[in-house]
N, C-alpha and C. Protein backbone atom coordinates (compact mmCIF):
# COMPACT_ATOMS: atom_id res chain seq x y z
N UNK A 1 -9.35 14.12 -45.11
CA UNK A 1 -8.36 13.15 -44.65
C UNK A 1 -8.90 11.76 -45.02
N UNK A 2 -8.22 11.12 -45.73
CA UNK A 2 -8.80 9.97 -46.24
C UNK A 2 -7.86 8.69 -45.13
N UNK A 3 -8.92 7.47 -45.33
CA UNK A 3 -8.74 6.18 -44.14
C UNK A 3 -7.84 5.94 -43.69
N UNK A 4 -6.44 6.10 -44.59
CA UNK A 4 -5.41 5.36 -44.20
C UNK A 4 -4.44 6.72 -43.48
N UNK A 5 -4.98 7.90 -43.87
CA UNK A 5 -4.40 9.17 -42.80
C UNK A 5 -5.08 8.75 -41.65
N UNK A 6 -6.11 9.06 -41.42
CA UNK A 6 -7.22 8.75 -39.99
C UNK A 6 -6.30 7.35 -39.27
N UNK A 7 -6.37 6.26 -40.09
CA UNK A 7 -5.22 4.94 -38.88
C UNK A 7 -4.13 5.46 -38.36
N UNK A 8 -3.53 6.43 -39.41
CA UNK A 8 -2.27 6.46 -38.73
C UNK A 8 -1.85 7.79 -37.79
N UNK A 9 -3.45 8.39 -37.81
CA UNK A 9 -3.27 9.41 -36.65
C UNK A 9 -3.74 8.64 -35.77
N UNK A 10 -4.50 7.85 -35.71
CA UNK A 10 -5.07 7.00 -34.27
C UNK A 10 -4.29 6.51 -33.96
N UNK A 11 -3.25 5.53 -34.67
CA UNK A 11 -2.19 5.02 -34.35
C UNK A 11 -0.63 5.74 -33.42
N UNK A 12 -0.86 6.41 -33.69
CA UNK A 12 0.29 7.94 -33.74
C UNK A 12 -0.08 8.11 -32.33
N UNK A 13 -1.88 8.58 -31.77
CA UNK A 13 -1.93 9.11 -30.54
C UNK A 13 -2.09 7.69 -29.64
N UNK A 14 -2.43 6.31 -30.46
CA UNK A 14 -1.90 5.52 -29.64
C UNK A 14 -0.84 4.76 -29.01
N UNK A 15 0.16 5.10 -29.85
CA UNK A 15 1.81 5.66 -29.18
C UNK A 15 2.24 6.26 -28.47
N UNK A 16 1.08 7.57 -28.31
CA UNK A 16 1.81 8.16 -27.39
C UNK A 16 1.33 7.76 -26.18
N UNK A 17 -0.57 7.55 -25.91
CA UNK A 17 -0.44 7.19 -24.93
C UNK A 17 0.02 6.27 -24.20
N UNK A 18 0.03 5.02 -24.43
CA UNK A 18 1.18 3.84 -24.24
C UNK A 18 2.70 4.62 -23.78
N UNK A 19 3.29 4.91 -24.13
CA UNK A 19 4.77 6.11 -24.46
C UNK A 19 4.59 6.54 -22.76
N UNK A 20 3.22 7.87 -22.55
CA UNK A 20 3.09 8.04 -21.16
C UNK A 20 2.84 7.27 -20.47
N UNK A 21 2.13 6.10 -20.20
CA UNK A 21 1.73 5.30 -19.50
C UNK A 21 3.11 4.41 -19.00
N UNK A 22 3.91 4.15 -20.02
CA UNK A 22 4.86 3.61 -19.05
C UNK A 22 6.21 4.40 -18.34
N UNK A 23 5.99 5.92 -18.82
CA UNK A 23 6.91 6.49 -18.07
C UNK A 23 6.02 6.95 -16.65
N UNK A 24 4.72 6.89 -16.64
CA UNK A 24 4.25 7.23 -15.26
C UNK A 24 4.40 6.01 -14.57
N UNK A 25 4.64 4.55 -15.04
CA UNK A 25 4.38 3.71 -14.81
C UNK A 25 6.14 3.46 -14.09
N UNK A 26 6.93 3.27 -15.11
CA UNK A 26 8.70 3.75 -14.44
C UNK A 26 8.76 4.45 -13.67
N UNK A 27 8.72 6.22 -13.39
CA UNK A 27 8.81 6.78 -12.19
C UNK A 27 8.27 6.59 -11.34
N UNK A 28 6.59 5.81 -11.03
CA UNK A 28 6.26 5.52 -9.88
C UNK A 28 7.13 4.35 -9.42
N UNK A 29 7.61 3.22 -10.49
CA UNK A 29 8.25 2.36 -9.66
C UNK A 29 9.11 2.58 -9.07
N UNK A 30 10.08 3.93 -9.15
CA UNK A 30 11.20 4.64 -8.41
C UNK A 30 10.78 5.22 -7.48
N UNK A 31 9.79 5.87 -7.28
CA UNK A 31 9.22 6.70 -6.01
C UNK A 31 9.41 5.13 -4.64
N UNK A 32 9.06 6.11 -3.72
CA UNK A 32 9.09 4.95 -2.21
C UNK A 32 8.50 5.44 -1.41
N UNK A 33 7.48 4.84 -0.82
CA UNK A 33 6.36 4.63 -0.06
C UNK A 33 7.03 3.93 1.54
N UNK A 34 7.16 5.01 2.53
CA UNK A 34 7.28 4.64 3.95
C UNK A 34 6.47 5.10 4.68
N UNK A 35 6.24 3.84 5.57
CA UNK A 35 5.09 4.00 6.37
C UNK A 35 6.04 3.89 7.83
N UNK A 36 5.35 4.04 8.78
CA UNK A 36 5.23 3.71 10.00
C UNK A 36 4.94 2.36 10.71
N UNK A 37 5.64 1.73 11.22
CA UNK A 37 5.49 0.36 12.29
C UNK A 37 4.51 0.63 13.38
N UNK A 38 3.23 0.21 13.35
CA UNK A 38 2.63 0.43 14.49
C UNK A 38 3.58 0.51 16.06
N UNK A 39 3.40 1.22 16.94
CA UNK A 39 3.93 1.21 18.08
C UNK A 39 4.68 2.09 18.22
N UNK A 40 5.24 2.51 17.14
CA UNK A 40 6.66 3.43 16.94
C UNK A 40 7.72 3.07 17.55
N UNK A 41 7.45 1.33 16.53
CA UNK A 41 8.50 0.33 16.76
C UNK A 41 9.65 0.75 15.67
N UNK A 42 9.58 1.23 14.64
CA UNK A 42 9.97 1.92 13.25
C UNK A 42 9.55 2.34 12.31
N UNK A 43 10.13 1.77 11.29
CA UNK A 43 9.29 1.76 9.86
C UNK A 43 9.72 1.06 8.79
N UNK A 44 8.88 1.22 7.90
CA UNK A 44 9.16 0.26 6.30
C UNK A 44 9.29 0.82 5.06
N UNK A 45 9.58 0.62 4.36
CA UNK A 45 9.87 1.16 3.55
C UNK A 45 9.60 0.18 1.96
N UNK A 46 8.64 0.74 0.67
CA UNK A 46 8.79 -0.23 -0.11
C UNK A 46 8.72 1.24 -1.38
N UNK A 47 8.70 0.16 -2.70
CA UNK A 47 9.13 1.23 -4.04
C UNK A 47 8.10 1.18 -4.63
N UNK A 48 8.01 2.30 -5.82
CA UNK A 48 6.28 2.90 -6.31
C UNK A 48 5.71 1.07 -6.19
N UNK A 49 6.45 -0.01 -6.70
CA UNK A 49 5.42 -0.94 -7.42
C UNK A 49 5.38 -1.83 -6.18
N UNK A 50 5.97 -1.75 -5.03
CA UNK A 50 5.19 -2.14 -3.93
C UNK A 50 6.22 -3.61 -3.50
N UNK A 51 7.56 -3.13 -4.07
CA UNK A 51 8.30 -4.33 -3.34
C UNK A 51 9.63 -3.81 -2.34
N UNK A 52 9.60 -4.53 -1.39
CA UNK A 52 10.41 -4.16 -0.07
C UNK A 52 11.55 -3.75 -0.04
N UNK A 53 12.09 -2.25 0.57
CA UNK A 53 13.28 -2.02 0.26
C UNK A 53 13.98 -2.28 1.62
N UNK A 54 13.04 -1.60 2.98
CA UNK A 54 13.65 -1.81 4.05
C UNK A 54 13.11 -1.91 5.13
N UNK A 55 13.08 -2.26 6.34
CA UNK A 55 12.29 -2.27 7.54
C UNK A 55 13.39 -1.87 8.58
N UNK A 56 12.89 -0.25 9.19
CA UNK A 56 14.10 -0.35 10.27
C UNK A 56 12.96 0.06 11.23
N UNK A 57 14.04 -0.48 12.37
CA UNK A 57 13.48 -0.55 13.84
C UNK A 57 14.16 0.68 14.63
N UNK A 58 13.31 0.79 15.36
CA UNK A 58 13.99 1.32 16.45
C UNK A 58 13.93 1.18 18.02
N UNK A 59 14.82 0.87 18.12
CA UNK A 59 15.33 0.10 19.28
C UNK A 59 14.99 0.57 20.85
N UNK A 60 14.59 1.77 20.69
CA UNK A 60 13.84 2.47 21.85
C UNK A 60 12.48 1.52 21.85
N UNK A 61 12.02 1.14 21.50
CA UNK A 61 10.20 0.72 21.37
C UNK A 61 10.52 -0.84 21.28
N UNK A 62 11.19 -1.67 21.19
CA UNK A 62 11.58 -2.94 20.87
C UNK A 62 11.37 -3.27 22.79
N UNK A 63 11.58 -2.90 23.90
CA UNK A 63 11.80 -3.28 24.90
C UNK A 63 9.91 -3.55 25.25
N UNK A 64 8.96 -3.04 24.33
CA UNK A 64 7.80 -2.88 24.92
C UNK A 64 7.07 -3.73 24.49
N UNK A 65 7.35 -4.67 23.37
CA UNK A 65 7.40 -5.72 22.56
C UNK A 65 7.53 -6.85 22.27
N UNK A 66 7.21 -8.27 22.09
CA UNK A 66 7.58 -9.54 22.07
C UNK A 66 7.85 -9.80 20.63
N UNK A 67 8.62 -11.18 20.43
CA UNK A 67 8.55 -11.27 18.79
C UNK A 67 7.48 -11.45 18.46
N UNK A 68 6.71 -12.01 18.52
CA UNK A 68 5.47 -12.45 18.03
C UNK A 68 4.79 -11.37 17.46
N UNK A 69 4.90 -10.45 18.74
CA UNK A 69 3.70 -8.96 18.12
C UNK A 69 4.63 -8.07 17.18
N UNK A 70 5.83 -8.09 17.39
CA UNK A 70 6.69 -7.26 16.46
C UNK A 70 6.58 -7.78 14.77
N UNK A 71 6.78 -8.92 14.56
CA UNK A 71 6.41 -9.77 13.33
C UNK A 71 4.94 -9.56 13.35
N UNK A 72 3.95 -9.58 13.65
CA UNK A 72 2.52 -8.86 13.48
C UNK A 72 2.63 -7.78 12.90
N UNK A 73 3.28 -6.47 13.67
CA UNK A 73 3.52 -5.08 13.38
C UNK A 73 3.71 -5.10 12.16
N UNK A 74 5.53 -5.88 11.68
CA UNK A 74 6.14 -5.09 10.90
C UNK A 74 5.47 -5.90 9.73
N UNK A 75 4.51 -6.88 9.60
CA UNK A 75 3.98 -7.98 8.38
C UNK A 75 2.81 -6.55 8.08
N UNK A 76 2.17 -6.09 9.01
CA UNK A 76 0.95 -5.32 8.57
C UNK A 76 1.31 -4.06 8.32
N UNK A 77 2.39 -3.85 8.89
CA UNK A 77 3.03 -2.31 8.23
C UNK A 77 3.97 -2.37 6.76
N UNK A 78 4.10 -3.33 6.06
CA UNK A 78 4.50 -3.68 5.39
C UNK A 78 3.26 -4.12 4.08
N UNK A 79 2.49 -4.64 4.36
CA UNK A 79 1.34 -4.96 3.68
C UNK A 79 0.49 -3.41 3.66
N UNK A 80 0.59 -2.46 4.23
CA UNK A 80 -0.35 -1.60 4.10
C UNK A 80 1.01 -0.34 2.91
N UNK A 81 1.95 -0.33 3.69
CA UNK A 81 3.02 0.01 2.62
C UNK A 81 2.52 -0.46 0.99
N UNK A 82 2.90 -1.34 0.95
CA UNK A 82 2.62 -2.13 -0.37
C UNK A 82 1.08 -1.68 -0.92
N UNK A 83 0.27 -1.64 -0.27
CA UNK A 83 -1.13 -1.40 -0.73
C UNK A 83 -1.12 0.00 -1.14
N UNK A 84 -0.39 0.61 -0.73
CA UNK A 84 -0.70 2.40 -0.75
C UNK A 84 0.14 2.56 -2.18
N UNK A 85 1.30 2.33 -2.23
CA UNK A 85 2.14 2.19 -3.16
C UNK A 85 1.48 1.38 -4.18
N UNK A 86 0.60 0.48 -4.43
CA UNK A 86 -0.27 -0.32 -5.61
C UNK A 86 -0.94 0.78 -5.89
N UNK A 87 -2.12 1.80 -4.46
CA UNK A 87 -2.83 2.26 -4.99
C UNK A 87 -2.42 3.45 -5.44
N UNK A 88 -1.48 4.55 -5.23
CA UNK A 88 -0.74 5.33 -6.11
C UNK A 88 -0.59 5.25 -7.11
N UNK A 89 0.12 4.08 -7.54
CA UNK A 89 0.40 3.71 -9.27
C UNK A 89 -0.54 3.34 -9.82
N UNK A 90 -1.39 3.20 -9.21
CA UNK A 90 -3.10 2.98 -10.15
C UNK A 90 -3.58 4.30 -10.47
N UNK A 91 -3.62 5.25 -9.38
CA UNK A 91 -4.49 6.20 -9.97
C UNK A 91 -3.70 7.26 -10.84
N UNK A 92 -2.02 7.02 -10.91
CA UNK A 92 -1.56 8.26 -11.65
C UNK A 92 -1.59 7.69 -12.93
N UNK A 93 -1.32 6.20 -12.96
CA UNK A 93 -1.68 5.63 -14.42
C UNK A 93 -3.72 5.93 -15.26
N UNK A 94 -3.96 6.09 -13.92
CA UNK A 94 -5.48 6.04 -14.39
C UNK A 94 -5.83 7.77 -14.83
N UNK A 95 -4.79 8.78 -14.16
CA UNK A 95 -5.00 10.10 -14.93
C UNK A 95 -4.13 10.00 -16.08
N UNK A 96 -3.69 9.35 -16.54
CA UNK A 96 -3.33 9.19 -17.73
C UNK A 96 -4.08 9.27 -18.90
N UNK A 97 -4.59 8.46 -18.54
CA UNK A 97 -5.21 7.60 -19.13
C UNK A 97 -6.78 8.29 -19.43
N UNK A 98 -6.80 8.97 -18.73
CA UNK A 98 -8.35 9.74 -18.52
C UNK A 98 -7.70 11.03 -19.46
N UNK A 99 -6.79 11.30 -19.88
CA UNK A 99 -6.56 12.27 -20.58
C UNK A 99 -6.87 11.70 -22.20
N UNK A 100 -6.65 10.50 -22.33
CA UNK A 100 -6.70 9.97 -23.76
C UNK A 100 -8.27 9.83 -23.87
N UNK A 101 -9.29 9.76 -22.87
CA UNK A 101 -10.75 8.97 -23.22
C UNK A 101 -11.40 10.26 -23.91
């Protein structure tokens, strides 16, 4: 196989991996990551890439509650949402990716 075959097979499998990487990279951003509201005030809800789809409450657990601590709750149940959902799409991109090394 002479040089300019060899580029364009390297080239070729570096298409593809790129190719997978952003379809693992698309379906995680469709997947959704819900967590739990401390208190079992509700929950949250965000998408693979970690931006907010919804926060519902429930209204049974709201009477046990002030605003103050509820906006605490739902900021850190929301931030840990988001973190889990970052770290998901890291590591399925990172078995990807471990298939090409």
């Amino acid at each position: 196989m002479n040089i300019y075959d060899q580029l364009h097979a390297l080239a070729k499998e570096i298409d593809a991996n790129v190719a997978q990487v952003q379809k693992v990279a698309g379906d995680t951003a469709r997947q959704q990551t819900r967590l739990p509201i401390p208190g079992g005030l509700g929950s949250v809800t965000v998408t693979g890439g970690g931006q907010l789809v919804s926060v519902d409450l429930d209204r049974r657990g709201l009477g046990a509650t002030n605003g103050a601590a509820l906006g605490r709750q739902v900021v850190q149940a929301i931030r840990e949402a988001e973190s889990r959902a970052m770290d998901a799409k890291k590591q399925r991109i990172d078995a990807v990716q471990r298939r090409y090394d």
